[in-house]
PDB file of N, CA and C in Angstrom:
ATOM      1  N   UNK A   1     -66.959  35.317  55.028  1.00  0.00           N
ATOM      2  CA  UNK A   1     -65.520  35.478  54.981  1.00  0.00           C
ATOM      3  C   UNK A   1     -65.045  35.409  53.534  1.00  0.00           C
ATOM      4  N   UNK A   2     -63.878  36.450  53.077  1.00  0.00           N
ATOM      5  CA  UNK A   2     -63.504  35.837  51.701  1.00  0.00           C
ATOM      6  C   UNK A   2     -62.405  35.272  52.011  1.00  0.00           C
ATOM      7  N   UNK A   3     -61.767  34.735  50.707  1.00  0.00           N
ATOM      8  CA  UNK A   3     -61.117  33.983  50.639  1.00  0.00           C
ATOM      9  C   UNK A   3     -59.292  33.820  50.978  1.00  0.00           C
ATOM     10  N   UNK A   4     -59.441  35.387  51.366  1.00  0.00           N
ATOM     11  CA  UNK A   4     -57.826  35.472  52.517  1.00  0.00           C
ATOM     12  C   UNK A   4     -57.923  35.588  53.513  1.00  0.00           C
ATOM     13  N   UNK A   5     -59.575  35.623  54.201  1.00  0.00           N
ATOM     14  CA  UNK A   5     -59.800  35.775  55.712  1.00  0.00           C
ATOM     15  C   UNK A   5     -59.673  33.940  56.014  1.00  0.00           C
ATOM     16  N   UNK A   6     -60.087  33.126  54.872  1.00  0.00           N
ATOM     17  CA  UNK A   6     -60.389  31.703  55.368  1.00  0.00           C
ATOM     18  C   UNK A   6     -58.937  31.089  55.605  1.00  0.00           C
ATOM     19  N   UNK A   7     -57.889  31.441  54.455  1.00  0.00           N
ATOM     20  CA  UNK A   7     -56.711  31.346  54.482  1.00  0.00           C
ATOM     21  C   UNK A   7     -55.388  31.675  55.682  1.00  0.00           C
ATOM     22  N   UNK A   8     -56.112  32.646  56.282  1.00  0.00           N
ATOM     23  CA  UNK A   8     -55.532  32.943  58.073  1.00  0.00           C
ATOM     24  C   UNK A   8     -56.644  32.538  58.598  1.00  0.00           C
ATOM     25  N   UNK A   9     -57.726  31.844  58.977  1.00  0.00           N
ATOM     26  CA  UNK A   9     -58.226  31.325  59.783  1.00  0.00           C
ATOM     27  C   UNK A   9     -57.551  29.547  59.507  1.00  0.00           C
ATOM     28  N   UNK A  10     -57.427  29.095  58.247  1.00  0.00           N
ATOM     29  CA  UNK A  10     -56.614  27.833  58.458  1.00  0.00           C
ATOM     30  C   UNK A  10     -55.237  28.004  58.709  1.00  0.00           C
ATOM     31  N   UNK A  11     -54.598  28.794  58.767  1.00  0.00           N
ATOM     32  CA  UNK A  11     -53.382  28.588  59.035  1.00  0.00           C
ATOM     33  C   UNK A  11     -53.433  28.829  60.754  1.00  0.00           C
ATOM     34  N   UNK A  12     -53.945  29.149  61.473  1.00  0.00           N
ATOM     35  CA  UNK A  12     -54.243  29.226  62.494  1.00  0.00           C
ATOM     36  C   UNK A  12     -54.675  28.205  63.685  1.00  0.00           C
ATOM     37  N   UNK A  13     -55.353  27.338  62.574  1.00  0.00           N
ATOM     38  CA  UNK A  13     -56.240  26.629  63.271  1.00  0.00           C
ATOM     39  C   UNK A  13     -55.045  25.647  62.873  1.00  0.00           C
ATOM     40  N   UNK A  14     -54.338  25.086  61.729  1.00  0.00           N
ATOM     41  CA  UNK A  14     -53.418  24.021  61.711  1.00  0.00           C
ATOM     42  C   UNK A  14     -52.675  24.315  62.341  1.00  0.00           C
ATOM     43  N   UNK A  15     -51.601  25.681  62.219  1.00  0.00           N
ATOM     44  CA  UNK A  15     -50.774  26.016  63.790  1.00  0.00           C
ATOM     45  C   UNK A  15     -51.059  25.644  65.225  1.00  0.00           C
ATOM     46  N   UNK A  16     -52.253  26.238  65.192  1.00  0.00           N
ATOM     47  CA  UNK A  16     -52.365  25.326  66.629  1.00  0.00           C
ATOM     48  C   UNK A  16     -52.756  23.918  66.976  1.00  0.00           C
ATOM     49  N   UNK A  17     -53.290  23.522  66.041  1.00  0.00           N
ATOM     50  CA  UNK A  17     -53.368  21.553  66.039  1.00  0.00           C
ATOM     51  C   UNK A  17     -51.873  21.224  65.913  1.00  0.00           C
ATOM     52  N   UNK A  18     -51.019  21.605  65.354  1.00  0.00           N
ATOM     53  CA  UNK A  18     -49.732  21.291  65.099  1.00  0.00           C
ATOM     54  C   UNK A  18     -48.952  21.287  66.466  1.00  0.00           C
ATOM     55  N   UNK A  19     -49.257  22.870  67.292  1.00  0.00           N
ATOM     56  CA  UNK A  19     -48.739  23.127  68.295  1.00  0.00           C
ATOM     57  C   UNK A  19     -49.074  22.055  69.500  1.00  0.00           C
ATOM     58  N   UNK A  20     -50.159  21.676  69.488  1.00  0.00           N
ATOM     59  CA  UNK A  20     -50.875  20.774  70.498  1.00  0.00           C
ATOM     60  C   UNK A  20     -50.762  19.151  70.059  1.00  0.00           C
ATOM     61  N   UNK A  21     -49.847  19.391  69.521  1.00  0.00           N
ATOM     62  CA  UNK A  21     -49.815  17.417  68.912  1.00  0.00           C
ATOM     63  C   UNK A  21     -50.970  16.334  68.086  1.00  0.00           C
ATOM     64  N   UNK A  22     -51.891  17.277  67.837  1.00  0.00           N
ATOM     65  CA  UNK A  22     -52.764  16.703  67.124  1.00  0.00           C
ATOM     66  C   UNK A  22     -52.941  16.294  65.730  1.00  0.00           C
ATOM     67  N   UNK A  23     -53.314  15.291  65.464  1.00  0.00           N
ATOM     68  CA  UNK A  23     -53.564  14.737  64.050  1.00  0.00           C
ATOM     69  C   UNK A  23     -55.107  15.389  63.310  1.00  0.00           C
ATOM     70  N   UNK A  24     -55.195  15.242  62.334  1.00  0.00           N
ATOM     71  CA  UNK A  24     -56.488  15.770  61.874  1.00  0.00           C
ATOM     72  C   UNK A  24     -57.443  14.925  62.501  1.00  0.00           C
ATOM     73  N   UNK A  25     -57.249  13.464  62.258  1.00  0.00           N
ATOM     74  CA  UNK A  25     -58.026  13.267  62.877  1.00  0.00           C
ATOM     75  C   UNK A  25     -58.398  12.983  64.295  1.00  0.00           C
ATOM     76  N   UNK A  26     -57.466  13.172  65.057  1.00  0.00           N
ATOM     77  CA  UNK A  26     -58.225  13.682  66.321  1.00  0.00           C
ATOM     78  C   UNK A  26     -58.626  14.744  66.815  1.00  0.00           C
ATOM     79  N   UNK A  27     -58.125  15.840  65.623  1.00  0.00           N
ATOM     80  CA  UNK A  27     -58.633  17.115  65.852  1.00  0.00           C
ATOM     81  C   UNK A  27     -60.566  17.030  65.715  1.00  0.00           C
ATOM     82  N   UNK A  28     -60.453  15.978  64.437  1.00  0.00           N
ATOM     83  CA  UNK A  28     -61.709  15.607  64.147  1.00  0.00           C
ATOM     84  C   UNK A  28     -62.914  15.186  64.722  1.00  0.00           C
ATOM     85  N   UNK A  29     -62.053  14.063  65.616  1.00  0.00           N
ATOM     86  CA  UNK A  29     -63.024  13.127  66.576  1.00  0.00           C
ATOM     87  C   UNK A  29     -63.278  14.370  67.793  1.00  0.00           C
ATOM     88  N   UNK A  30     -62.426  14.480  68.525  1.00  0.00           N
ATOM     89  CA  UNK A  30     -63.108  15.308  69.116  1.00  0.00           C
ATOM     90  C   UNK A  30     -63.860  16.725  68.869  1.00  0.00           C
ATOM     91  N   UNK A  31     -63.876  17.304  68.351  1.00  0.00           N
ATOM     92  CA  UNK A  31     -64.569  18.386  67.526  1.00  0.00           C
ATOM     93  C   UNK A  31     -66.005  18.101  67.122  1.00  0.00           C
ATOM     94  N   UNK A  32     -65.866  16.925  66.826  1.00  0.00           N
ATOM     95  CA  UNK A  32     -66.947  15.696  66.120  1.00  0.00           C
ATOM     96  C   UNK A  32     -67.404  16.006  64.588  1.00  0.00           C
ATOM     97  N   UNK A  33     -66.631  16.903  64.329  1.00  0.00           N
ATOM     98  CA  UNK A  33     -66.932  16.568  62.643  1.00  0.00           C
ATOM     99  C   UNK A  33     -65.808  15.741  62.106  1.00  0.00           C
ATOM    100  N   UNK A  34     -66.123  15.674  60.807  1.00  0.00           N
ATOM    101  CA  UNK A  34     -65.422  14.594  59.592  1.00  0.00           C
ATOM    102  C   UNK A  34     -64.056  15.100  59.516  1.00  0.00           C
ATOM    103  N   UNK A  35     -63.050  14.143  59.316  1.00  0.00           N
ATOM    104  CA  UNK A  35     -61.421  14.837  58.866  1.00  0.00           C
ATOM    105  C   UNK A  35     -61.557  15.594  57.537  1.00  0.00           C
ATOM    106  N   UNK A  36     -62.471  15.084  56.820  1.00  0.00           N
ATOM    107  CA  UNK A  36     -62.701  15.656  55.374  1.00  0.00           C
ATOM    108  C   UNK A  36     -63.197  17.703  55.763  1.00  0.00           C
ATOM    109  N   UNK A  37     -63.703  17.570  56.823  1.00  0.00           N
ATOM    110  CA  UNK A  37     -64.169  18.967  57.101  1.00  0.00           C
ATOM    111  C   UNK A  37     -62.858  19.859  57.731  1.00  0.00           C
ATOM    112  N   UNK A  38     -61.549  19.141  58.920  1.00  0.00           N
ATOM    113  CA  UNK A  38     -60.713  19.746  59.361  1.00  0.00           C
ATOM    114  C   UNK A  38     -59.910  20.150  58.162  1.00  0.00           C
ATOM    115  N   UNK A  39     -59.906  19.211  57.164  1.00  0.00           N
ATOM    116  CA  UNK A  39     -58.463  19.156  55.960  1.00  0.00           C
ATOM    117  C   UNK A  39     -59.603  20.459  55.185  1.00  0.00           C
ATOM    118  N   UNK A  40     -60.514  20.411  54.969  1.00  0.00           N
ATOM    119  CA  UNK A  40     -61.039  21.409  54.497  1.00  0.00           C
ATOM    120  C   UNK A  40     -60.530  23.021  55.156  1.00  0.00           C
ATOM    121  N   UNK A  41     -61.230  22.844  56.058  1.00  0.00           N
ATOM    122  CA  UNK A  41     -60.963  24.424  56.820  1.00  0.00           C
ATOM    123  C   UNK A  41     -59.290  24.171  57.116  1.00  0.00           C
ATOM    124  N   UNK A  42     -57.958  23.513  56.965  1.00  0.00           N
ATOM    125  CA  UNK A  42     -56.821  23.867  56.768  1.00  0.00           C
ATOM    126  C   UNK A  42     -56.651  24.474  55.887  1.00  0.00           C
ATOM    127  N   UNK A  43     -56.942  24.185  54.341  1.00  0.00           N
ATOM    128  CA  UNK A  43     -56.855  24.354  53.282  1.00  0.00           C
ATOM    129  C   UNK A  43     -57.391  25.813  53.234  1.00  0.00           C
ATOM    130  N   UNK A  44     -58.504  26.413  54.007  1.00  0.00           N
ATOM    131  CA  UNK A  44     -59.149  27.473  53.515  1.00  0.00           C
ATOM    132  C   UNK A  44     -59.796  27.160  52.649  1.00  0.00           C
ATOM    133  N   UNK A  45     -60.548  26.243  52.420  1.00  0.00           N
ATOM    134  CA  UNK A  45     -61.839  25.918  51.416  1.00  0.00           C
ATOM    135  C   UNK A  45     -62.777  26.390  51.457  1.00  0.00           C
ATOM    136  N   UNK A  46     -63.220  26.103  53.082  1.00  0.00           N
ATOM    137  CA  UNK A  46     -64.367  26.101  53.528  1.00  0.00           C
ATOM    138  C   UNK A  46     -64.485  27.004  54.695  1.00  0.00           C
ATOM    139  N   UNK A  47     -65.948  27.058  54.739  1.00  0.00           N
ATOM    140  CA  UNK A  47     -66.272  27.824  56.056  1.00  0.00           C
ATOM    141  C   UNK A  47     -66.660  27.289  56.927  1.00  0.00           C
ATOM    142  N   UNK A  48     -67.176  27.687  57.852  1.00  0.00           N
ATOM    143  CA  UNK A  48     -66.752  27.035  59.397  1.00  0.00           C
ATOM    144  C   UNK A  48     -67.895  27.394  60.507  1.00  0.00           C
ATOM    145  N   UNK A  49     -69.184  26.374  60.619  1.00  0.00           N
ATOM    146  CA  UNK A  49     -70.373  26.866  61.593  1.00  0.00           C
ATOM    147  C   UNK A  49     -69.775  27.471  63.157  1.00  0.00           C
ATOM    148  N   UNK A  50     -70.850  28.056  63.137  1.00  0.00           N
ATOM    149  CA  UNK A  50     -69.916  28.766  64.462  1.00  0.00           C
ATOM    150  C   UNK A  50     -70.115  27.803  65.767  1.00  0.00           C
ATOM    151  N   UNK A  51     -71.074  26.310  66.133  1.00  0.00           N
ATOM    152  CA  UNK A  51     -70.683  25.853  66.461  1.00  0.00           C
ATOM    153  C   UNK A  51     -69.217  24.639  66.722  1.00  0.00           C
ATOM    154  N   UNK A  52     -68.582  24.726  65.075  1.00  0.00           N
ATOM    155  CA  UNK A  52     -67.422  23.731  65.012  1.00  0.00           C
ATOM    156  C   UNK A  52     -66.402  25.023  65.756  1.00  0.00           C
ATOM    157  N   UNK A  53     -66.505  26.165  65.251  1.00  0.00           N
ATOM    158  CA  UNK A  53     -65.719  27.050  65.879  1.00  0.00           C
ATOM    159  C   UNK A  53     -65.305  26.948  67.112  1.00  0.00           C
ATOM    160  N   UNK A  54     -66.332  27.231  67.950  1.00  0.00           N
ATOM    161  CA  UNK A  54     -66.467  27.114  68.993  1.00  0.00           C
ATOM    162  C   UNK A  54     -65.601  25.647  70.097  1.00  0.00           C
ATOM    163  N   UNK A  55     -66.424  24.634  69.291  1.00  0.00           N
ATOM    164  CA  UNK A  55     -65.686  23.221  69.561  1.00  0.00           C
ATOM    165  C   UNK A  55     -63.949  23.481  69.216  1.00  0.00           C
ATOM    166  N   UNK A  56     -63.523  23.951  68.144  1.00  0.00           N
ATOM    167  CA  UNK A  56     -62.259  23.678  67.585  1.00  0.00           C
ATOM    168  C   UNK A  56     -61.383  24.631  68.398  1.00  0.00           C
ATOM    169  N   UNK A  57     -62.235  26.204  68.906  1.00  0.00           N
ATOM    170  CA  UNK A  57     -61.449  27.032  69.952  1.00  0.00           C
ATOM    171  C   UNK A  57     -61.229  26.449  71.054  1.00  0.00           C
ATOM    172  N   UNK A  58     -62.072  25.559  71.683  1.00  0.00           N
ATOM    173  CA  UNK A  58     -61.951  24.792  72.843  1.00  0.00           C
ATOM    174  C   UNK A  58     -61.000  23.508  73.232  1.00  0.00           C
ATOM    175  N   UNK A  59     -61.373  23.004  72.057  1.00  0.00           N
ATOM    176  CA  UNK A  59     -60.689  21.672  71.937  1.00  0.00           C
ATOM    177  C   UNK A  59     -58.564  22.065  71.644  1.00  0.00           C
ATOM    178  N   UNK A  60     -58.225  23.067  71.292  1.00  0.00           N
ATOM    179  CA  UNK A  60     -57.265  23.965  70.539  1.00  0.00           C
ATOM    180  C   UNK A  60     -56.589  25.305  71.994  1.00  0.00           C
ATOM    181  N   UNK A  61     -57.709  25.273  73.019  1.00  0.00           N
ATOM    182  CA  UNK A  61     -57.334  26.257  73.779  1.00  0.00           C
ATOM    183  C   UNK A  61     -57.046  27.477  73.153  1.00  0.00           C
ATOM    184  N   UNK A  62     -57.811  28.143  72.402  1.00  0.00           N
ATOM    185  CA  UNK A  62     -57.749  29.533  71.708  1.00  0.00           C
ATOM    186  C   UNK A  62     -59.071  30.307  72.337  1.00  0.00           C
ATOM    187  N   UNK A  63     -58.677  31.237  72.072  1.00  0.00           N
ATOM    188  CA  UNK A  63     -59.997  32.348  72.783  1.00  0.00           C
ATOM    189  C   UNK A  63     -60.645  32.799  71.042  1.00  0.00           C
ATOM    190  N   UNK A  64     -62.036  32.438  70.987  1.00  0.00           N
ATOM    191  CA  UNK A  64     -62.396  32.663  70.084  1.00  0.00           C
ATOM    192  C   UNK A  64     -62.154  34.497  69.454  1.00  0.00           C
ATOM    193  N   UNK A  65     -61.938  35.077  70.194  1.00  0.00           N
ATOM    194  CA  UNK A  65     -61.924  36.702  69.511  1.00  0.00           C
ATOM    195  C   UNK A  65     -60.206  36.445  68.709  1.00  0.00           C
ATOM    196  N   UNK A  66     -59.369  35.518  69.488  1.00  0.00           N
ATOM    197  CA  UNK A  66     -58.044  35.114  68.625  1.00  0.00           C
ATOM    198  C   UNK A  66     -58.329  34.980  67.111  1.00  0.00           C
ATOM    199  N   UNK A  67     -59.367  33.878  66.838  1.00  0.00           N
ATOM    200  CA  UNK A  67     -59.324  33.418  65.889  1.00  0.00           C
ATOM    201  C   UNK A  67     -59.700  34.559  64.906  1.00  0.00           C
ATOM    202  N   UNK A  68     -60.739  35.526  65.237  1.00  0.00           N
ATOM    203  CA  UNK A  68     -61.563  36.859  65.188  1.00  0.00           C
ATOM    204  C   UNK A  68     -60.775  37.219  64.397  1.00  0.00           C
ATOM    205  N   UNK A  69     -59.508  37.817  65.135  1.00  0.00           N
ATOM    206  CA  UNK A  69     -58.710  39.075  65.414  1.00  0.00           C
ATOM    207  C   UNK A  69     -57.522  38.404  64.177  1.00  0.00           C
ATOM    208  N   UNK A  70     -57.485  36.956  63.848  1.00  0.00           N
ATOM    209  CA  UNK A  70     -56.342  36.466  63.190  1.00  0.00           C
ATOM    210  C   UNK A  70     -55.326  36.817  63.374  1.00  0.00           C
ATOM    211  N   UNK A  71     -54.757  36.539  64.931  1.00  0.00           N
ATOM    212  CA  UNK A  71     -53.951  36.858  65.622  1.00  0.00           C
ATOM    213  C   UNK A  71     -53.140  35.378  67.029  1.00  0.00           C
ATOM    214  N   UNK A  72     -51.910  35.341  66.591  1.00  0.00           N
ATOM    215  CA  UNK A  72     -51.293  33.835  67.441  1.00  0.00           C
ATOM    216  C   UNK A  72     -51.186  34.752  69.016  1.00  0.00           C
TER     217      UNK A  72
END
């Protein structure tokens, strides 16, 4: 991904933690990675294994081709 695809994949992913009442870090705990990794992929820092994906589409209720498609 470069670096304006990571930038709509975090804004996406904080939109919808936002939308769903979640804190980073419970976005965290359940996801089961580090808050240091959610505040990351908000930011668009970082990239994103396609198992946290997966966890974070689930945990978030998004259909992973959403996140794909960078589309609410």
């Amino acid at each position: 991904m470069d670096k304006e695809d990571l930038k709509k994949l975090a804004y996406i992913i904080k939109y919808s933690r936002d939308k769903k009442g979640l804190s980073q870090e419970r976005l965290a705990e359940l996801a089961g990675v580090s808050v240091a990794t959610i505040g990351a992929l908000e930011r668009g820092v970082a990239n994103i294994t396609l198992t946290n994906y997966y966890n974070i589409c689930k945990i978030l209720d998004i259909d992973m081709g959403v996140l794909n498609n960078f589309q609410l």
